[in-house]
Structure formats: structure tokens, C-alpha cells
C-alpha atoms as a PDB file:
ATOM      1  CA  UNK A   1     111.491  70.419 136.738  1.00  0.00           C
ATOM      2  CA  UNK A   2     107.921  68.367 137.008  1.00  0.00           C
ATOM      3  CA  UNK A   3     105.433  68.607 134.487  1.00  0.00           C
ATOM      4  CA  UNK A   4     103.195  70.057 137.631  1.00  0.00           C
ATOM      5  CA  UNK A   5     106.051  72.782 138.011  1.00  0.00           C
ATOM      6  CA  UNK A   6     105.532  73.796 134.650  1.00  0.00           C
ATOM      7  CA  UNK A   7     102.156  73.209 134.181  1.00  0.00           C
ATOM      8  CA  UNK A   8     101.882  76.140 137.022  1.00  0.00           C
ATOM      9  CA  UNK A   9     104.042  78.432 136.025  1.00  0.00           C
ATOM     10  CA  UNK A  10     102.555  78.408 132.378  1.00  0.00           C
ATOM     11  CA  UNK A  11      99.125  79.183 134.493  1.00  0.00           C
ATOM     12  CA  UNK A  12     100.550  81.622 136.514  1.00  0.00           C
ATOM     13  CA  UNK A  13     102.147  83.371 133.263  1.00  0.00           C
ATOM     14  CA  UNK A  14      98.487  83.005 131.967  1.00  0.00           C
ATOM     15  CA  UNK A  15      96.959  84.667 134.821  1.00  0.00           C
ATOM     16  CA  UNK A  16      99.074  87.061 134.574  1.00  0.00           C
ATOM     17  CA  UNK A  17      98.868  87.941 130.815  1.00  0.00           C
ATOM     18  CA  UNK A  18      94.716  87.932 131.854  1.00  0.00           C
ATOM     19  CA  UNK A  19      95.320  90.397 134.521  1.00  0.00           C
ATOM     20  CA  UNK A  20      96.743  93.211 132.728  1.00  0.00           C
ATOM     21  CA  UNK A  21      94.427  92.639 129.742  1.00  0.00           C
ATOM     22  CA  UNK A  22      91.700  93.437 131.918  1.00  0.00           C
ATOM     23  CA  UNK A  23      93.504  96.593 133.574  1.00  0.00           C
ATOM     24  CA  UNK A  24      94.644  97.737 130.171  1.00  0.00           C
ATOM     25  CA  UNK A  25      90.920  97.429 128.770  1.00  0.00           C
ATOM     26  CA  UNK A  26      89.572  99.158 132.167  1.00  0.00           C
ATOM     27  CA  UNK A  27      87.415  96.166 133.209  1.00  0.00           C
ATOM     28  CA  UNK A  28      88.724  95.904 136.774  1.00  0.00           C
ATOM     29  CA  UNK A  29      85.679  97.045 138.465  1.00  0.00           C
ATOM     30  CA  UNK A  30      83.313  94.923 136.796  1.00  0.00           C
ATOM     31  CA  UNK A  31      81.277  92.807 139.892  1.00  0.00           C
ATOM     32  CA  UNK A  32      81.165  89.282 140.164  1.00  0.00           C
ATOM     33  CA  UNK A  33      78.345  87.273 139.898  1.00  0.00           C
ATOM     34  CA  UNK A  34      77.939  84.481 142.330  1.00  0.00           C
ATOM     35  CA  UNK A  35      75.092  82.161 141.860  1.00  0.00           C
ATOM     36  CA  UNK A  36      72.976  84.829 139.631  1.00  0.00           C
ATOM     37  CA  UNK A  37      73.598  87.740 141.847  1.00  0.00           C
ATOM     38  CA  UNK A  38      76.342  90.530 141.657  1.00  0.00           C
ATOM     39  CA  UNK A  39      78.710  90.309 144.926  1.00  0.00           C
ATOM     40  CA  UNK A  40      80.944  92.808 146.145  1.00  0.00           C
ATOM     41  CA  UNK A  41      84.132  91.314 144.575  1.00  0.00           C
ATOM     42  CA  UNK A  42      85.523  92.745 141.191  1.00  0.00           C
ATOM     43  CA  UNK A  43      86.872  90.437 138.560  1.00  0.00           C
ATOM     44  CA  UNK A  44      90.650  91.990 139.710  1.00  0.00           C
ATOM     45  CA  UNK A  45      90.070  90.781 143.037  1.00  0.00           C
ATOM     46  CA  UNK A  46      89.074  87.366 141.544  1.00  0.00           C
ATOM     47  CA  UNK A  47      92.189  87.581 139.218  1.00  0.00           C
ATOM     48  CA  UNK A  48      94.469  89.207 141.663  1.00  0.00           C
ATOM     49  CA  UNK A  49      93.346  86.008 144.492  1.00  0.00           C
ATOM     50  CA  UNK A  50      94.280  83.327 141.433  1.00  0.00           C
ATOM     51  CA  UNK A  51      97.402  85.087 141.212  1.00  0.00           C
ATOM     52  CA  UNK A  52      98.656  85.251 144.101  1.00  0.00           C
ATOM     53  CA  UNK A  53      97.650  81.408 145.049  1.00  0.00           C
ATOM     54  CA  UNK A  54      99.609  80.314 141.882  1.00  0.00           C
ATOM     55  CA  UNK A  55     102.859  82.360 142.982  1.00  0.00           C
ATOM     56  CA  UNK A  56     102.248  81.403 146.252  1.00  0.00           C
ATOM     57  CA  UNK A  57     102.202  77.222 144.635  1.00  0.00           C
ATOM     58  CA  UNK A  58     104.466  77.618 142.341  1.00  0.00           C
ATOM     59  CA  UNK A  59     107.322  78.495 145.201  1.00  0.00           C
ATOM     60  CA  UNK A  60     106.217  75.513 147.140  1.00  0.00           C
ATOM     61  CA  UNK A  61     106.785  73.130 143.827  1.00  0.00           C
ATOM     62  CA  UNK A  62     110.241  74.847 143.341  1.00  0.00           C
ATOM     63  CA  UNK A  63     110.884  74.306 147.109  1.00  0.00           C
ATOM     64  CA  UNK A  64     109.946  70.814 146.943  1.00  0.00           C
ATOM     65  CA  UNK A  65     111.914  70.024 144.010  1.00  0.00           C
ATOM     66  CA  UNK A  66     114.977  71.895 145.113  1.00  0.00           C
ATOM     67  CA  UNK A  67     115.043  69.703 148.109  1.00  0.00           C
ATOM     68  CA  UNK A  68     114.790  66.254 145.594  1.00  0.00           C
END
């Protein structure tokens, strides 16, 4: 596998890890802050959007590489 293969999966795994430390220390519902003023996104949905972009990559690099 690519160094870019990897590289994302470690992120993903990171992401991940980041995640369920903030579930576990009930920060989930904390709002973003966009340019200086609070939004109505949490930082889950933040997390939970860089997570699923990352799975959603990392299947297209295995895909890709499968078909090399």
C-alpha cells in the first residue's frame, strides 16, 4: 500500500480515537465557532463530517490500488 493509503488510514484511526475522547468526556455539544461567532454545528458534527470523508477516501485509495 501507498504512503497516501497509510497516511489516511493513520488519520482516520486519529479521528477516530478524537471522536470518542470527546463523547467519553461529554463535549459533543460544544458549538463551533466560525469566524468569531458560535454556529449551529457541534464539534461531533465537525468530527463526525472528517470522519466520514476519511472512510469515505480511504475506500477510494484501497479501490485504486486494488485495481494497480
Amino acid at each position: 500500500m501507498s504512503n497516501l493509503y497509510n497516511d489516511t488510514t493513520n488519520a482516520l484511526f486519529n479521528a477516530i480515537d478524537i471522536k470518542k475522547t470527546i463523547e467519553s468526556n461529554n463535549l459533543n455539544n460544544i458549538k463551533r465557532v466560525h469566524a468569531g461567532t458560535d454556529n449551529e454545528d457541534t464539534i461531533e458534527d465537525l468530527i463526525t463530517d472528517v470522519v466520514y470523508f476519511l472512510e469515505n477516501l480511504t475506500e477510494q485509495l484501497k479501490e485504486t490500488e486494488d485495481e494497480d
